[in-house]
Protein backbone atom coordinates (compact mmCIF):
# COMPACT_ATOMS: atom_id res chain seq x y z
CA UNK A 1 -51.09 -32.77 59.80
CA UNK A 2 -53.03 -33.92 56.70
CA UNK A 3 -53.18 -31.76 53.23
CA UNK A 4 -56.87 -31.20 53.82
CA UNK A 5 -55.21 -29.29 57.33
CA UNK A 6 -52.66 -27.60 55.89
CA UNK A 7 -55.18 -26.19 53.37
CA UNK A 8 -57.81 -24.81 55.67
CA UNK A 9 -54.98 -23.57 57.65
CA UNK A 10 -54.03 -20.87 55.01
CA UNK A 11 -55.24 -17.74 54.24
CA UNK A 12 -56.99 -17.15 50.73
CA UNK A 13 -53.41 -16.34 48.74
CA UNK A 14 -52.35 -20.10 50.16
CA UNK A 15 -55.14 -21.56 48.75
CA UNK A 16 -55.90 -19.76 45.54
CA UNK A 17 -51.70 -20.80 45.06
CA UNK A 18 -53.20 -24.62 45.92
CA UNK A 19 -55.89 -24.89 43.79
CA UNK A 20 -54.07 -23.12 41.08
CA UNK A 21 -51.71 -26.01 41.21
CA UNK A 22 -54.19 -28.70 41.48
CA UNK A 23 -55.76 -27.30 38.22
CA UNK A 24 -52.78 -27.62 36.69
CA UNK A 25 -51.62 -30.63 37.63
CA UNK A 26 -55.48 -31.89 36.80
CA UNK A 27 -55.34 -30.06 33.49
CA UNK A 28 -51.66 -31.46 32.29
CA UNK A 29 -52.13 -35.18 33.31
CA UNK A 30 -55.63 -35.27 31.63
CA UNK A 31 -53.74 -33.86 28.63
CA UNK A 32 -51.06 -36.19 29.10
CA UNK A 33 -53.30 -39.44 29.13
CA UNK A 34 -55.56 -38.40 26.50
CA UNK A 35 -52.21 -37.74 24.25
CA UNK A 36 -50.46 -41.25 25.11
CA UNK A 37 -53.58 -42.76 24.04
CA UNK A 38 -54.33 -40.70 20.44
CA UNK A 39 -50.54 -40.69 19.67
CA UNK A 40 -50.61 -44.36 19.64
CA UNK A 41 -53.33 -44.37 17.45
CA UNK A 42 -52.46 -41.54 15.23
CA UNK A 43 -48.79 -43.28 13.88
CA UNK A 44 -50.18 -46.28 14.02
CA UNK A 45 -52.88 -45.24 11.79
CA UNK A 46 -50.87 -43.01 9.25
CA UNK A 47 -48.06 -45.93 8.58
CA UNK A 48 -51.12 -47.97 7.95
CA UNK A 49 -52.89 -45.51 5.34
CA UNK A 50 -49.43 -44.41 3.41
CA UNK A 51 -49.00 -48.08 2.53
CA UNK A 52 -52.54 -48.78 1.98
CA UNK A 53 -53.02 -46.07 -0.37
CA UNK A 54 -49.91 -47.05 -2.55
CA UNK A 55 -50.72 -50.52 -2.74
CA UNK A 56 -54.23 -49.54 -4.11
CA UNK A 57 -55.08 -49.99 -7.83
CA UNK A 58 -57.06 -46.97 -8.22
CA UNK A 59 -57.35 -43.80 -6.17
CA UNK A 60 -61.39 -44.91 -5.40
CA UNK A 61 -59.87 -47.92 -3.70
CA UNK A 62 -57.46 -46.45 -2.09
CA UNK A 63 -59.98 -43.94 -0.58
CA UNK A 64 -61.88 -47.14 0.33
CA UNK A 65 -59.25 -47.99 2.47
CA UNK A 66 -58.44 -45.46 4.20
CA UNK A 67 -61.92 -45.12 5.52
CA UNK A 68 -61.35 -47.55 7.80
CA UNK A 69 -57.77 -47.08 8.51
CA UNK A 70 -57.84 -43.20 9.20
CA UNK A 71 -59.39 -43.21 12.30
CA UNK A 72 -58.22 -39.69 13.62
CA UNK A 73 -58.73 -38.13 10.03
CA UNK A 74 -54.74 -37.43 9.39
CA UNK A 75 -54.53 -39.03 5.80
CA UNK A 76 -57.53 -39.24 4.17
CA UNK A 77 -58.02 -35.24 4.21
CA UNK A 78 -54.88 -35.02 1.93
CA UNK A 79 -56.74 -37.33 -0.69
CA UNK A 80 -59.68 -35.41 -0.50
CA UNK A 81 -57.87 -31.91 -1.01
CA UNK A 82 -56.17 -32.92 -4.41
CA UNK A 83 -59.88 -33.63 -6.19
CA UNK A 84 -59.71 -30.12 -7.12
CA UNK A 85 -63.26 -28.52 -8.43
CA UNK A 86 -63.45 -25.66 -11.14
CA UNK A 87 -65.04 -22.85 -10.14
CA UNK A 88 -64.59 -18.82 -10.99
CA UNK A 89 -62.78 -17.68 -7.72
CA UNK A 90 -59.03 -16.92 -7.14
CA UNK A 91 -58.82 -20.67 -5.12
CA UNK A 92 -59.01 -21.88 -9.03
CA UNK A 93 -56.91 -19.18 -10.95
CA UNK A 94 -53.22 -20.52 -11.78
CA UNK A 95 -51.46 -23.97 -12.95
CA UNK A 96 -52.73 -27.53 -11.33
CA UNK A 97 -49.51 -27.57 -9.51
CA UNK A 98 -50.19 -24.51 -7.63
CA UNK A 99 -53.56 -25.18 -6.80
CA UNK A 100 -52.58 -28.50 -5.10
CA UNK A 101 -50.23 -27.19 -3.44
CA UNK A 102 -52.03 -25.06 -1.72
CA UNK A 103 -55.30 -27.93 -0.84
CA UNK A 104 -52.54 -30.03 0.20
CA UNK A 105 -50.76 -27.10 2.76
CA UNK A 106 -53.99 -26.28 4.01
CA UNK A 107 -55.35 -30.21 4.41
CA UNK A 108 -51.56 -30.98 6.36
CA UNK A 109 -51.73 -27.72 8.60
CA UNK A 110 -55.60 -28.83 9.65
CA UNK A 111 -53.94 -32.51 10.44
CA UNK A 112 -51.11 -30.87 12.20
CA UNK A 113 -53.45 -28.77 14.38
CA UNK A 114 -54.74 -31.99 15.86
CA UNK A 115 -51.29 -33.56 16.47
CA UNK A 116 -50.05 -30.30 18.12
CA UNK A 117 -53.16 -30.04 20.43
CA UNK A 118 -52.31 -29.84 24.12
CA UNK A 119 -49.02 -28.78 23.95
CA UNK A 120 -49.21 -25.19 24.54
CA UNK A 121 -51.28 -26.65 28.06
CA UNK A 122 -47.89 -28.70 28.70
CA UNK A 123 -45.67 -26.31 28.13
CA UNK A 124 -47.24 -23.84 30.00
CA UNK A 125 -47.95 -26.06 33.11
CA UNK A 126 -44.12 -27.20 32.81
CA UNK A 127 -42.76 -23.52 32.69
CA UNK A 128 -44.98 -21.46 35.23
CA UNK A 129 -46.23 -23.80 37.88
CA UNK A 130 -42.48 -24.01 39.51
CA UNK A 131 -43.21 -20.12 40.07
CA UNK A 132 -46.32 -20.36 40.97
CA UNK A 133 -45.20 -22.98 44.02
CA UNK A 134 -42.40 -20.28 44.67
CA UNK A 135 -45.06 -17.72 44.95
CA UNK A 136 -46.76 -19.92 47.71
CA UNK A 137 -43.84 -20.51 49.13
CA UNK A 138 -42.88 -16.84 49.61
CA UNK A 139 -45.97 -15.93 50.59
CA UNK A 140 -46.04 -18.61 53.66
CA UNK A 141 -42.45 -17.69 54.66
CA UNK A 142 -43.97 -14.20 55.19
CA UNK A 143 -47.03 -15.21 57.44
CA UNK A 144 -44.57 -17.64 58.87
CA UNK A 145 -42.24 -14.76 60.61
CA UNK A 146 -44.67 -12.60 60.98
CA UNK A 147 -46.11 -15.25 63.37
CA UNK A 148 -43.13 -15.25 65.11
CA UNK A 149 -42.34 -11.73 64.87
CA UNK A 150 -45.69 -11.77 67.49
CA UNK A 151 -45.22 -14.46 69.77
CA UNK A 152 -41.99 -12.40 70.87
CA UNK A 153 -40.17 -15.78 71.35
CA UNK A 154 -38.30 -17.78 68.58
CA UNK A 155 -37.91 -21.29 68.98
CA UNK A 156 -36.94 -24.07 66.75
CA UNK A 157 -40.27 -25.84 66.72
CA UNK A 158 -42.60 -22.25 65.67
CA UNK A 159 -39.80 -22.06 62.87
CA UNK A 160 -39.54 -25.53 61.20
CA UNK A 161 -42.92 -26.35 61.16
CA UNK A 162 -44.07 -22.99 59.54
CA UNK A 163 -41.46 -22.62 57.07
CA UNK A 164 -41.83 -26.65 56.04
CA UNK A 165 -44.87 -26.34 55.54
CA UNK A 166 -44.39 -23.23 53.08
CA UNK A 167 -41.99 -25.31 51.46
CA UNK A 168 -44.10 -27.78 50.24
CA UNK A 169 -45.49 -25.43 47.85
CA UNK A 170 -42.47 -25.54 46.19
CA UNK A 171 -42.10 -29.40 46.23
CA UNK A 172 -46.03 -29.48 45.11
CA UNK A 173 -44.76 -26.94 42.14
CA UNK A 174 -41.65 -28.87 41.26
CA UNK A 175 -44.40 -32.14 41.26
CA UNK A 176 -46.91 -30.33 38.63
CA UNK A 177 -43.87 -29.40 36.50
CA UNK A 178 -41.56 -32.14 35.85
CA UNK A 179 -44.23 -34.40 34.47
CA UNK A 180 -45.75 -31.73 31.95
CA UNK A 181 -42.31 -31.46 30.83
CA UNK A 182 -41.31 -34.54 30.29
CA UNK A 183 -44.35 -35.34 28.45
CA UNK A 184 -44.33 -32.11 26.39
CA UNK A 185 -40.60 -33.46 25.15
CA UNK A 186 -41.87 -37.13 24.65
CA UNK A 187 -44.96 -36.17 22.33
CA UNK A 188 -42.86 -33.25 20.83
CA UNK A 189 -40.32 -36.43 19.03
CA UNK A 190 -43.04 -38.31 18.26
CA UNK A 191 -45.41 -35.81 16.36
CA UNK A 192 -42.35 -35.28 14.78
CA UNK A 193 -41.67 -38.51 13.45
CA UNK A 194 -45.59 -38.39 12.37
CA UNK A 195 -45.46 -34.75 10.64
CA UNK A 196 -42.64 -35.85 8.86
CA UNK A 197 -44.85 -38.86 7.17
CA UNK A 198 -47.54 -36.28 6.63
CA UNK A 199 -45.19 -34.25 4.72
CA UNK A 200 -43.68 -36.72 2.93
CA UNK A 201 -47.45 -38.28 1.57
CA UNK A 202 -48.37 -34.61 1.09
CA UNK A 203 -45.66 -34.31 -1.55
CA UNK A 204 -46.05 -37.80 -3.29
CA UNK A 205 -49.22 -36.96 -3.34
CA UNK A 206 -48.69 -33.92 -5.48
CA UNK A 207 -46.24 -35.07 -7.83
CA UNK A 208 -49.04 -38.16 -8.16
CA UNK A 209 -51.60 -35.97 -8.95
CA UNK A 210 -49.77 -33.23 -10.75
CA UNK A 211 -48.52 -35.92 -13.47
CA UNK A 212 -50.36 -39.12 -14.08
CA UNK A 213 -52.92 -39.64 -15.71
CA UNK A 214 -54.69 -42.25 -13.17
CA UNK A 215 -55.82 -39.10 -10.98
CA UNK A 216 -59.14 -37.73 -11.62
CA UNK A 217 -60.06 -34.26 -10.46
């Protein structure tokens, strides 16, 4: 018995429970590639900028540079947030230092929101589609014996082959999960690594801009 059997041979719970996985399983490895891919590119591209920017003469060139380094928009945003612009609002009111540091917080949390993207998806798919394969499997178990319960005759062969083939929801479950997991704790240590040189430029950047006099605002 094929997959494309099994399926048609369950009722609508069955195969809500199947496509639910498939969805998921869809969902997390698109996700998964599509992470891999801009990861690479992402610390690749902010080691590049940090030590393009400080081997710069001027900030103008070093915004030069990072034009065509900063390909998924991670570094250069910080630059642009410290060329503060006097206006009569609030965003203006208090000392240099305070205004930076709040362009800089905001220009980091915006990168950050990119890095983080997709992992609520992963860790999702990792935690609930193990019970979502139990639910399938429960719910087969159930038509299962109440198939027997009707023939009136139990036999080895009407019980293993209903109640195996409930249990591959749970195998199918166990199959969606383990890889979302895995890659939710993989690109969890290496956004890490990336906030952490994020952070770091945020804060050179502000004592940069905060005390010499090669900054222009």
């Amino acid at each position: 018995m094929n997959v494309v059997q099994l399926f048609m041979q369950g009722d609508g719970v069955s195969q809500t429970v199947a496509l639910l996985l498939l969805a998921m399983s869809v969902g997390s490895w698109v996700v998964i590639l599509w992470k891999s891919w801009f990861l690479h590119r992402a610390g690749a591209d902010v080691v590049r900028c940090v030590a393009a920017f400080w081997r710069a003469s001027t900030v103008e060139d070093a915004v030069r540079s990072l034009s065509a380094f900063d390909r998924e928009a991670l570094v250069l945003p910080l630059v642009h947030a410290t060329k503060i612009e006097a206006s009569g609002t609030l965003a203006a009111a208090g000392e240099k230092s305070l205004q930076l540091t709040r362009v800089l917080r905001d220009a980091l949390h915006a990168g950050l929101a990119k890095l983080q993207f997709g992992q609520v998806l992963l860790a999702t798919v990792g935690s609930t589609a193990p019970f979502v394969g139990l639910l399938g499997t429960v719910w087969g178990i159930y038509h299962a014996l109440i198939g027997i319960a009707n023939a009136g005759q139990v036999t080895i062969d009407k019980i293993s082959g209903p109640v195996g083939e409930a249990l591959i929801m749970t195998a199918a479950g166990l199959a969606v999960a383990i890889p979302a997991v895995l890659a939710y704790n993989v690109f969890g240590r290496r956004i890490g690594r990336i906030e952490a040189e994020l952070e770091g430029f945020a804060r050179d950047m502000r004592e940069l801009a905060t005390s010499s006099s090669v900054w222009q605002s």
